[in-house]
C-alpha atoms as a PDB file:
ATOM      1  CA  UNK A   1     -22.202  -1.232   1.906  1.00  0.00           C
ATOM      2  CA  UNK A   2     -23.507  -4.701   2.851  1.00  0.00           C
ATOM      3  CA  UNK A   3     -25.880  -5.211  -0.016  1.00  0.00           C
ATOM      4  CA  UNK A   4     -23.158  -4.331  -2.560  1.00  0.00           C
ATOM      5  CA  UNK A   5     -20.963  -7.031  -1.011  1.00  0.00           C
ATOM      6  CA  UNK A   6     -23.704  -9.814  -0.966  1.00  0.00           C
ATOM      7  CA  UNK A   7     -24.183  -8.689  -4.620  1.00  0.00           C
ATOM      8  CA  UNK A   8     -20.746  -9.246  -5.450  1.00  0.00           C
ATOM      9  CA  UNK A   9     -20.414 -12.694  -3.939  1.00  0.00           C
ATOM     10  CA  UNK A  10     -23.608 -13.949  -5.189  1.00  0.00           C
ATOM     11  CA  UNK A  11     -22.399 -13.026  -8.794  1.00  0.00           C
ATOM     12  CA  UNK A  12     -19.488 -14.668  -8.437  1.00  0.00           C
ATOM     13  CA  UNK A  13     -20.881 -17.538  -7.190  1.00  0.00           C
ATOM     14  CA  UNK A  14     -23.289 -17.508 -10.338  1.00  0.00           C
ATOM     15  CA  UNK A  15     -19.939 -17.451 -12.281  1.00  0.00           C
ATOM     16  CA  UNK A  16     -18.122 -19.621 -10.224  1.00  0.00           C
ATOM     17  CA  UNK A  17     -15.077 -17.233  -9.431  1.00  0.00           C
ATOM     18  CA  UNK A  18     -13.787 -17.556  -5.932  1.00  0.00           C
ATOM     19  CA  UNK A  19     -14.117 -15.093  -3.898  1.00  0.00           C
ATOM     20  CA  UNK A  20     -12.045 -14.088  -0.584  1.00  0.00           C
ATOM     21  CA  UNK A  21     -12.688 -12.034   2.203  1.00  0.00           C
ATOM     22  CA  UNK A  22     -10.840 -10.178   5.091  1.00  0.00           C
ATOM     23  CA  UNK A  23     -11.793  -7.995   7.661  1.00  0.00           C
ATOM     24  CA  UNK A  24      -9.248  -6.073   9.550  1.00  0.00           C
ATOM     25  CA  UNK A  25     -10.470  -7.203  13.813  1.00  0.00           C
ATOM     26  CA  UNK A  26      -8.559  -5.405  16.414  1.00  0.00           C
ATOM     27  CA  UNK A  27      -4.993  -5.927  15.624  1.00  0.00           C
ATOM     28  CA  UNK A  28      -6.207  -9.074  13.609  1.00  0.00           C
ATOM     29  CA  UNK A  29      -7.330 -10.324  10.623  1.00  0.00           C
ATOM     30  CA  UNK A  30     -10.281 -12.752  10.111  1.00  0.00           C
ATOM     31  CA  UNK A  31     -10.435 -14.311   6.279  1.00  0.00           C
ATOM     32  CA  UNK A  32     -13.012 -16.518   4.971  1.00  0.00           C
ATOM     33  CA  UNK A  33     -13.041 -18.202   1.100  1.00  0.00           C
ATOM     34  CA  UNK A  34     -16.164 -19.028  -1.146  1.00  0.00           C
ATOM     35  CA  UNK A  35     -16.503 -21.262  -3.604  1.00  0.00           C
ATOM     36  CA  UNK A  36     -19.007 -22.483  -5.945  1.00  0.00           C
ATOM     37  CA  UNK A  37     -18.623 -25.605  -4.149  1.00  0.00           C
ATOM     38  CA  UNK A  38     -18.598 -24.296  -0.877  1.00  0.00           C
ATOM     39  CA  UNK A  39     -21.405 -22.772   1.413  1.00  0.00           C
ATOM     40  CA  UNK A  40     -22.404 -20.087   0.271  1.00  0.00           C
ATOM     41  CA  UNK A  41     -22.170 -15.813   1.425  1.00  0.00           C
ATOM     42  CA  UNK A  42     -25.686 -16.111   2.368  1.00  0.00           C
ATOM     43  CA  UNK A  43     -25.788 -19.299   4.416  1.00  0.00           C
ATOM     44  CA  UNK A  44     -22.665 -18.221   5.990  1.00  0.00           C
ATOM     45  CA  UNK A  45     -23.849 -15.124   7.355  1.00  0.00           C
ATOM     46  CA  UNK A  46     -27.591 -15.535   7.450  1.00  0.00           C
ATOM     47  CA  UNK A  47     -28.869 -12.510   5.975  1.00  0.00           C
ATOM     48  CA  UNK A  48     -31.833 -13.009   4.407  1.00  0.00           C
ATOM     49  CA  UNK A  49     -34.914 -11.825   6.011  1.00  0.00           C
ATOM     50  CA  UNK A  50     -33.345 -10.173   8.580  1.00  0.00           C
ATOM     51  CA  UNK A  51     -33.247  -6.820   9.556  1.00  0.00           C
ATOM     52  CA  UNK A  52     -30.701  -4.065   8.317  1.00  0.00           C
ATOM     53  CA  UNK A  53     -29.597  -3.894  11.584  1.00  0.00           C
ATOM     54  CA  UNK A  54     -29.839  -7.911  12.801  1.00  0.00           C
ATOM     55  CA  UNK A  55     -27.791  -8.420   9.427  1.00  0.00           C
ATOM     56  CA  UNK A  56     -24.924  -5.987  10.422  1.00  0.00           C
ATOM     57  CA  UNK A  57     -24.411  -7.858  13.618  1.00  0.00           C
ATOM     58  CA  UNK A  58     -24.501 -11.632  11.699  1.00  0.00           C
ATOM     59  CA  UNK A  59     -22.030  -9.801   9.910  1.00  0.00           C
ATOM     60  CA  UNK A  60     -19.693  -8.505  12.746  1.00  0.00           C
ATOM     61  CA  UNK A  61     -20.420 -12.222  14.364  1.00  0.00           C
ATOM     62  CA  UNK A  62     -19.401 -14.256  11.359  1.00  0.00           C
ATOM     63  CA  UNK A  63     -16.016 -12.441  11.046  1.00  0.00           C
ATOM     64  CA  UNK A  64     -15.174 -12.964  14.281  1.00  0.00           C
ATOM     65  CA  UNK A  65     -17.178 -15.664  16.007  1.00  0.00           C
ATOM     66  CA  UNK A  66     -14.564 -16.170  18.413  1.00  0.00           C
ATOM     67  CA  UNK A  67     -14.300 -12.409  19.531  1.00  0.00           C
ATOM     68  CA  UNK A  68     -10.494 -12.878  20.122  1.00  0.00           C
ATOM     69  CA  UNK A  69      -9.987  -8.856  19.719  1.00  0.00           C
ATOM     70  CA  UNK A  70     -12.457  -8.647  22.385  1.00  0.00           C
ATOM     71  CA  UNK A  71      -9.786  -9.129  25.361  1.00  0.00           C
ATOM     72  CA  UNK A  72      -8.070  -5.864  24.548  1.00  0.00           C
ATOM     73  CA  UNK A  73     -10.997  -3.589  23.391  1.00  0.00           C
ATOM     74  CA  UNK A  74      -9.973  -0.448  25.512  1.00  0.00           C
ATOM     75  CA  UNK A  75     -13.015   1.675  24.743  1.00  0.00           C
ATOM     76  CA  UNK A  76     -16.374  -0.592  23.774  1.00  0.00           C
ATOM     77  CA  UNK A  77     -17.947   2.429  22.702  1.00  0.00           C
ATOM     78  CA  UNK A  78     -15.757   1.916  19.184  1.00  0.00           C
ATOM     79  CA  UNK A  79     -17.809  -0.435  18.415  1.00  0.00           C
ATOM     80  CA  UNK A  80     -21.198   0.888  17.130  1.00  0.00           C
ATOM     81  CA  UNK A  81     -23.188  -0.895  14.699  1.00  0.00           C
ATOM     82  CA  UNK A  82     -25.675   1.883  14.705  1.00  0.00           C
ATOM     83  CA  UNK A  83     -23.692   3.981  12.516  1.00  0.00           C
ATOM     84  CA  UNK A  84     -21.858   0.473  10.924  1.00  0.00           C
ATOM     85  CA  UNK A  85     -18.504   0.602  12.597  1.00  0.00           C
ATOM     86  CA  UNK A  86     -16.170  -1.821  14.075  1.00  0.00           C
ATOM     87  CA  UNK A  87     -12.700  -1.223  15.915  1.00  0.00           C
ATOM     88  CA  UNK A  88      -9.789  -2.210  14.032  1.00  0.00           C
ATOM     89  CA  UNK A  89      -6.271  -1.021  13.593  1.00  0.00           C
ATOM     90  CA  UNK A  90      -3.474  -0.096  10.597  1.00  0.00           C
ATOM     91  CA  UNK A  91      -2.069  -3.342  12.032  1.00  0.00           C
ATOM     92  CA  UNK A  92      -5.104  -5.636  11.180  1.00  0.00           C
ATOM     93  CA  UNK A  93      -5.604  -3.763   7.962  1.00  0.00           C
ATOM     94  CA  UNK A  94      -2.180  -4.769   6.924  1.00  0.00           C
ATOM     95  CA  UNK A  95      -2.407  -7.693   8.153  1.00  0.00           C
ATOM     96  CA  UNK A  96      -5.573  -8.391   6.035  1.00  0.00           C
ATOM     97  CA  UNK A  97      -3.492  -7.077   2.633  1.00  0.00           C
ATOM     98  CA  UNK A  98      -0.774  -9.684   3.599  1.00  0.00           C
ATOM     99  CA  UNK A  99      -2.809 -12.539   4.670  1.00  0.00           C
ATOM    100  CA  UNK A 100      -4.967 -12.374   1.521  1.00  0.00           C
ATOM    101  CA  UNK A 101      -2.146 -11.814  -0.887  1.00  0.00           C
ATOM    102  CA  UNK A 102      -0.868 -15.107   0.360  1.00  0.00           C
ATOM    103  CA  UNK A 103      -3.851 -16.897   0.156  1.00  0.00           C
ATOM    104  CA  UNK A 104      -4.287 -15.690  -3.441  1.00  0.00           C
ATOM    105  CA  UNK A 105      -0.835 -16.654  -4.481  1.00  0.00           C
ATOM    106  CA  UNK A 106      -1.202 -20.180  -3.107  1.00  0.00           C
ATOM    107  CA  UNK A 107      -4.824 -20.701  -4.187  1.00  0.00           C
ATOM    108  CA  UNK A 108      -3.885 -19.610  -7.876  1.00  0.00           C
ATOM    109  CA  UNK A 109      -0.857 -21.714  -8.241  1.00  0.00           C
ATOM    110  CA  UNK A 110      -2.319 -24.702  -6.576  1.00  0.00           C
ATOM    111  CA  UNK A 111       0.485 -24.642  -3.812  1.00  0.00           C
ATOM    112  CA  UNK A 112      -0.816 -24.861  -0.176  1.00  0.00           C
ATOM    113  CA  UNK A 113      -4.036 -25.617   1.594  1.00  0.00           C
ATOM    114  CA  UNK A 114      -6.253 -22.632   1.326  1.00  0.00           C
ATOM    115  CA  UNK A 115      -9.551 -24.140   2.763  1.00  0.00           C
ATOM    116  CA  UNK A 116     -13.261 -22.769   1.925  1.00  0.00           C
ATOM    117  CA  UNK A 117     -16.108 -21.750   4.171  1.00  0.00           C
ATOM    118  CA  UNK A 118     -17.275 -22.285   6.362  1.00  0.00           C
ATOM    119  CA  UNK A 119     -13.607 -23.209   7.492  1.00  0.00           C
ATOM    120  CA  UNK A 120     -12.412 -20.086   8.874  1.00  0.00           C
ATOM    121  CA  UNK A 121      -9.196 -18.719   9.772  1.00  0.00           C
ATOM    122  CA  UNK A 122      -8.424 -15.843  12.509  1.00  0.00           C
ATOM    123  CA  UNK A 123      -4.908 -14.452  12.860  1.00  0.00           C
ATOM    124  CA  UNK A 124      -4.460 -12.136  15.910  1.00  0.00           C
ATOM    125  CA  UNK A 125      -1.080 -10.636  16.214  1.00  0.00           C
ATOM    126  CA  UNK A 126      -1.612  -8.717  19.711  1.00  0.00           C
ATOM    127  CA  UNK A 127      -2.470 -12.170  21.155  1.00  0.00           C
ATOM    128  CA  UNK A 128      -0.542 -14.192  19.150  1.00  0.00           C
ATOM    129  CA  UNK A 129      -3.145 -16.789  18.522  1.00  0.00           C
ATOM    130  CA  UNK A 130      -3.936 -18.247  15.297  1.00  0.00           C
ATOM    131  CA  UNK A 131      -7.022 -20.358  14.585  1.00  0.00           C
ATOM    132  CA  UNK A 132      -8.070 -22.399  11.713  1.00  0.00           C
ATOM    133  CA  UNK A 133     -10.843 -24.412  11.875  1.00  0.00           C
ATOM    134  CA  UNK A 134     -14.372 -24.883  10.391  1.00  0.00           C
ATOM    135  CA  UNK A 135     -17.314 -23.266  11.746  1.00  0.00           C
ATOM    136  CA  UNK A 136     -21.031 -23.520  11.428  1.00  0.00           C
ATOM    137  CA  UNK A 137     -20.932 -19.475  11.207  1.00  0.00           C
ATOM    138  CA  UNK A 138     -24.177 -18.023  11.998  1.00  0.00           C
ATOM    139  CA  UNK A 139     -25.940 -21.340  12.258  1.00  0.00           C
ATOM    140  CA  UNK A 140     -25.241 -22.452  14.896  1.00  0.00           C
ATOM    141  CA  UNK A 141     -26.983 -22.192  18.141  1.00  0.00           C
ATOM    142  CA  UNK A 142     -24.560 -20.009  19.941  1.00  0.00           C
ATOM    143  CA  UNK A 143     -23.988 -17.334  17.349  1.00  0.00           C
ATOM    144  CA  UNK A 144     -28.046 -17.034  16.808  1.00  0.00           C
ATOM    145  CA  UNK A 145     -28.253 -16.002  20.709  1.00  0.00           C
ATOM    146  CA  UNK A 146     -25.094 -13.811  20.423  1.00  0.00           C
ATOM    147  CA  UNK A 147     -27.067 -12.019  17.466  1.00  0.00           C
ATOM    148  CA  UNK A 148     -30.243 -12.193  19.682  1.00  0.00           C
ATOM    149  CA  UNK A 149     -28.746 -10.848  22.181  1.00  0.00           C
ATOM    150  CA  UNK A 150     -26.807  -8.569  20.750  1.00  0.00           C
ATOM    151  CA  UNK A 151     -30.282  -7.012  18.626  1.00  0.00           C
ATOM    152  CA  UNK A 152     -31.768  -6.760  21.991  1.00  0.00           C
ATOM    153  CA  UNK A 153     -29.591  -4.717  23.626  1.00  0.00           C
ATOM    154  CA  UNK A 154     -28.621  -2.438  21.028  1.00  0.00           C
ATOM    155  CA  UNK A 155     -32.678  -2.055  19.984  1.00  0.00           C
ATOM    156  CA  UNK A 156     -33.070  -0.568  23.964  1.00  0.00           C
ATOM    157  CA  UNK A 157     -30.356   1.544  24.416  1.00  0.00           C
ATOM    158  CA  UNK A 158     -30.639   3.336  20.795  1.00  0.00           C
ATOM    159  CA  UNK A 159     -34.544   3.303  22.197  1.00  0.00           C
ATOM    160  CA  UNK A 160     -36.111   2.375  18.559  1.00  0.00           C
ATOM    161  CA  UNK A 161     -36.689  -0.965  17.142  1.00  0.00           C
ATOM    162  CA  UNK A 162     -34.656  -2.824  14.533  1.00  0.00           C
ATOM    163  CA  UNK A 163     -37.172  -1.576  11.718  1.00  0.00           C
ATOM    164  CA  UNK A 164     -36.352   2.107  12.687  1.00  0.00           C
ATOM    165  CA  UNK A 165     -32.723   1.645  12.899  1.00  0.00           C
ATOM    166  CA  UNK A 166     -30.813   2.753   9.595  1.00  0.00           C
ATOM    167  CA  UNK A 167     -34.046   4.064   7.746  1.00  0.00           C
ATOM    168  CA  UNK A 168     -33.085   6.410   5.638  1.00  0.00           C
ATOM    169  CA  UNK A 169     -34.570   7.035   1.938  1.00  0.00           C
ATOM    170  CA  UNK A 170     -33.394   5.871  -0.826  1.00  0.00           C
ATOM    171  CA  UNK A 171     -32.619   9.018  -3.079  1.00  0.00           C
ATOM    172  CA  UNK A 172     -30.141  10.320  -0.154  1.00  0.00           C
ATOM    173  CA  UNK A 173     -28.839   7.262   0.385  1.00  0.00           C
ATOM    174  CA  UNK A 174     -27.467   7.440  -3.424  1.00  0.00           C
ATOM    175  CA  UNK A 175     -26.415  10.124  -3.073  1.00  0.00           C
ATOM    176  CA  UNK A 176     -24.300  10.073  -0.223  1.00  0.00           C
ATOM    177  CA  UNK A 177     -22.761   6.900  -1.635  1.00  0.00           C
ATOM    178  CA  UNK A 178     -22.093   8.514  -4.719  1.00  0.00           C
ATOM    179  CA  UNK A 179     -19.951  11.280  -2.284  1.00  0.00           C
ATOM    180  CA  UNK A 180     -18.098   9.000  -0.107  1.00  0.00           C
ATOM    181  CA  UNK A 181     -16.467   7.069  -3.543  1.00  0.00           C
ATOM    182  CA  UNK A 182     -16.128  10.856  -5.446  1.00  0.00           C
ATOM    183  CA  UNK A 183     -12.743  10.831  -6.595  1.00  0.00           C
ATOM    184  CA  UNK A 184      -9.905  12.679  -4.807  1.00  0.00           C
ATOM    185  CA  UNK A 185      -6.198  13.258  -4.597  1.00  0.00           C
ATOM    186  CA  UNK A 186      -4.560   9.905  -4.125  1.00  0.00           C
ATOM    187  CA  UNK A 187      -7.763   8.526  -4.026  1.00  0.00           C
ATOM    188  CA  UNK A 188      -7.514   9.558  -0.036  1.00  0.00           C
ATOM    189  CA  UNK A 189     -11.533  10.349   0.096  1.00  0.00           C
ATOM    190  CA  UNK A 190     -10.910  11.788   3.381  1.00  0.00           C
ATOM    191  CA  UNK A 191     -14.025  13.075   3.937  1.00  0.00           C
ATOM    192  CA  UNK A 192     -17.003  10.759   6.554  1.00  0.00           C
ATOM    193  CA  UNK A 193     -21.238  11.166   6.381  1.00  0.00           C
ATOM    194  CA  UNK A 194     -22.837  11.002   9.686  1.00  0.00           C
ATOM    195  CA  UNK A 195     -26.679  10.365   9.136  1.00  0.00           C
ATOM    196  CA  UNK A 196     -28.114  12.214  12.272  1.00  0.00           C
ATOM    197  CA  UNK A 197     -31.627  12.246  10.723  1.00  0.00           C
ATOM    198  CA  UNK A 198     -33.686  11.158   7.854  1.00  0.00           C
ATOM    199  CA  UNK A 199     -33.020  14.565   6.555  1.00  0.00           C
ATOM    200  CA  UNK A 200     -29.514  15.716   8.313  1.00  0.00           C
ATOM    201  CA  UNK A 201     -26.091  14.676   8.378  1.00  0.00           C
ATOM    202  CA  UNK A 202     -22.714  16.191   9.111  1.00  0.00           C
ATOM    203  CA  UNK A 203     -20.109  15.813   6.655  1.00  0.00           C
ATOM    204  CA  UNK A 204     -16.135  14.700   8.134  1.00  0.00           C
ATOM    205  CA  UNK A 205     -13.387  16.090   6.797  1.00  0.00           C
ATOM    206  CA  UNK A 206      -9.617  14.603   8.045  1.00  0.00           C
ATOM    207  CA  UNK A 207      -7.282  17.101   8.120  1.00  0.00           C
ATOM    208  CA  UNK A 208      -3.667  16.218   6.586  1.00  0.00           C
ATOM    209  CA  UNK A 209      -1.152  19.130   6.906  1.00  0.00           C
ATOM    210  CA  UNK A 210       1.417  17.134   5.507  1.00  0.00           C
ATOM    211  CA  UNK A 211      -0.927  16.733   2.500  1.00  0.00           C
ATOM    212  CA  UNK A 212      -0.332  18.175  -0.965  1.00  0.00           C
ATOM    213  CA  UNK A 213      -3.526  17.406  -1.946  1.00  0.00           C
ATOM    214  CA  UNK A 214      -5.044  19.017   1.398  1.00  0.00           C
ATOM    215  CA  UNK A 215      -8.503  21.058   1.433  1.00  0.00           C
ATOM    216  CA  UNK A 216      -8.094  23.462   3.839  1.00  0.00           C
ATOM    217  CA  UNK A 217      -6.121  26.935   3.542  1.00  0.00           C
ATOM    218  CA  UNK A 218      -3.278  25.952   6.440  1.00  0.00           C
ATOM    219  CA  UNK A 219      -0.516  25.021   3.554  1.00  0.00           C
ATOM    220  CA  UNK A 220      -1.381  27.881   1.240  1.00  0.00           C
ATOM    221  CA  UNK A 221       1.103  30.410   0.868  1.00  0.00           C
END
């Protein structure tokens, strides 16, 4: 959840603890470092007094202000902010465990550049491009009418404004949190909550035959 991650990172910029982020874009990874020193979570991504919805996409946008991943998206419809989802692959996901490590290892032994916000770095292995270099993030001119933009047409073809968008109320929305992190074997959580109404949602399970820890009946004897 967004507000649980601009929690975190104001905390530990209270505390001064660095704190790192990576998001797995694409086949990509797109890392960003705060410091106490640095700018901060909030003026990277612009989120306050914005909308639920405006401050997803400043999120999506300050990841990936480039939008290298965006010259291979095969189906655009994976990418739905309405129901907070972004495409990504195993690949970027690794990719962000890897990329992070490193940056961890050098930042905490002092050995190698590791650069904060708002310089940026964006590693995409299905392109091959790497780019390091400091941004303005959401500041900036051309990411506010990307996020304008973007509001706009999202707002008409959902049909409801950015007020409307994401409402949902406040008891249920504990409590599905509280279901998606329930423990489970291997800490898998494999099952998904889609809201399709203030007061309806359908609940995802994956199916894993190969899994010992697997809900369903097909592996019972």
């Amino acid at each position: 959840m967004l507000d649980i991650r601009r929690k975190t990172f104001a905390r530990c910029r209270e505390l001064g603890v660095p704190a790192m982020t990576a998001a797995p874009v694409g086949m990509g990874v797109a890392f960003l470092l705060f410091t106490k020193e640095s700018i901060s979570f909030e003026e990277y991504f612009r989120f306050e007094g914005q909308s639920e919805l405006r401050q997803y996409l400043n999120f999506l946008l300050g990841l990936a202000p480039s939008g290298m991943h965006r010259a291979y998206l095969v189906d655009p419809s994976r990418l739905d902010v309405a129901r907070r989802k972004a495409p990504s692959t195993m690949i970027g996901v690794e990719l962000c465990a890897a990329f992070t490590g490193a940056q961890v290892v050098k930042y905490l032994l002092g050995r190698g550049e590791v650069k904060p916000a708002p310089f940026h770095y964006h590693f995409d292995a299905y392109l091959n491009k790497f780019q390091a270099r400091t941004r303005r993030g959401n500041n900036g001119f051309l990411q506010r009418w990307k996020g304008d933009a973007a509001e706009r047409m999202l707002r008409k073809q959902l049909g409801v404004s950015s007020a409307e968008l994401f409402r949902l109320p406040p008891d249920i929305e504990r409590i599905l949190d509280a279901a998606h992190w329930a423990p489970s074997g291997d800490n898998a959580q494999p099952w998904r909550f889609e809201v399709q109404t203030d007061n309806r949602f359908d609940v995802l399970v994956r199916i894993e035959p190969g899994n010992v820890y697997e809900y369903g009946r097909a592996n019972r004897p």
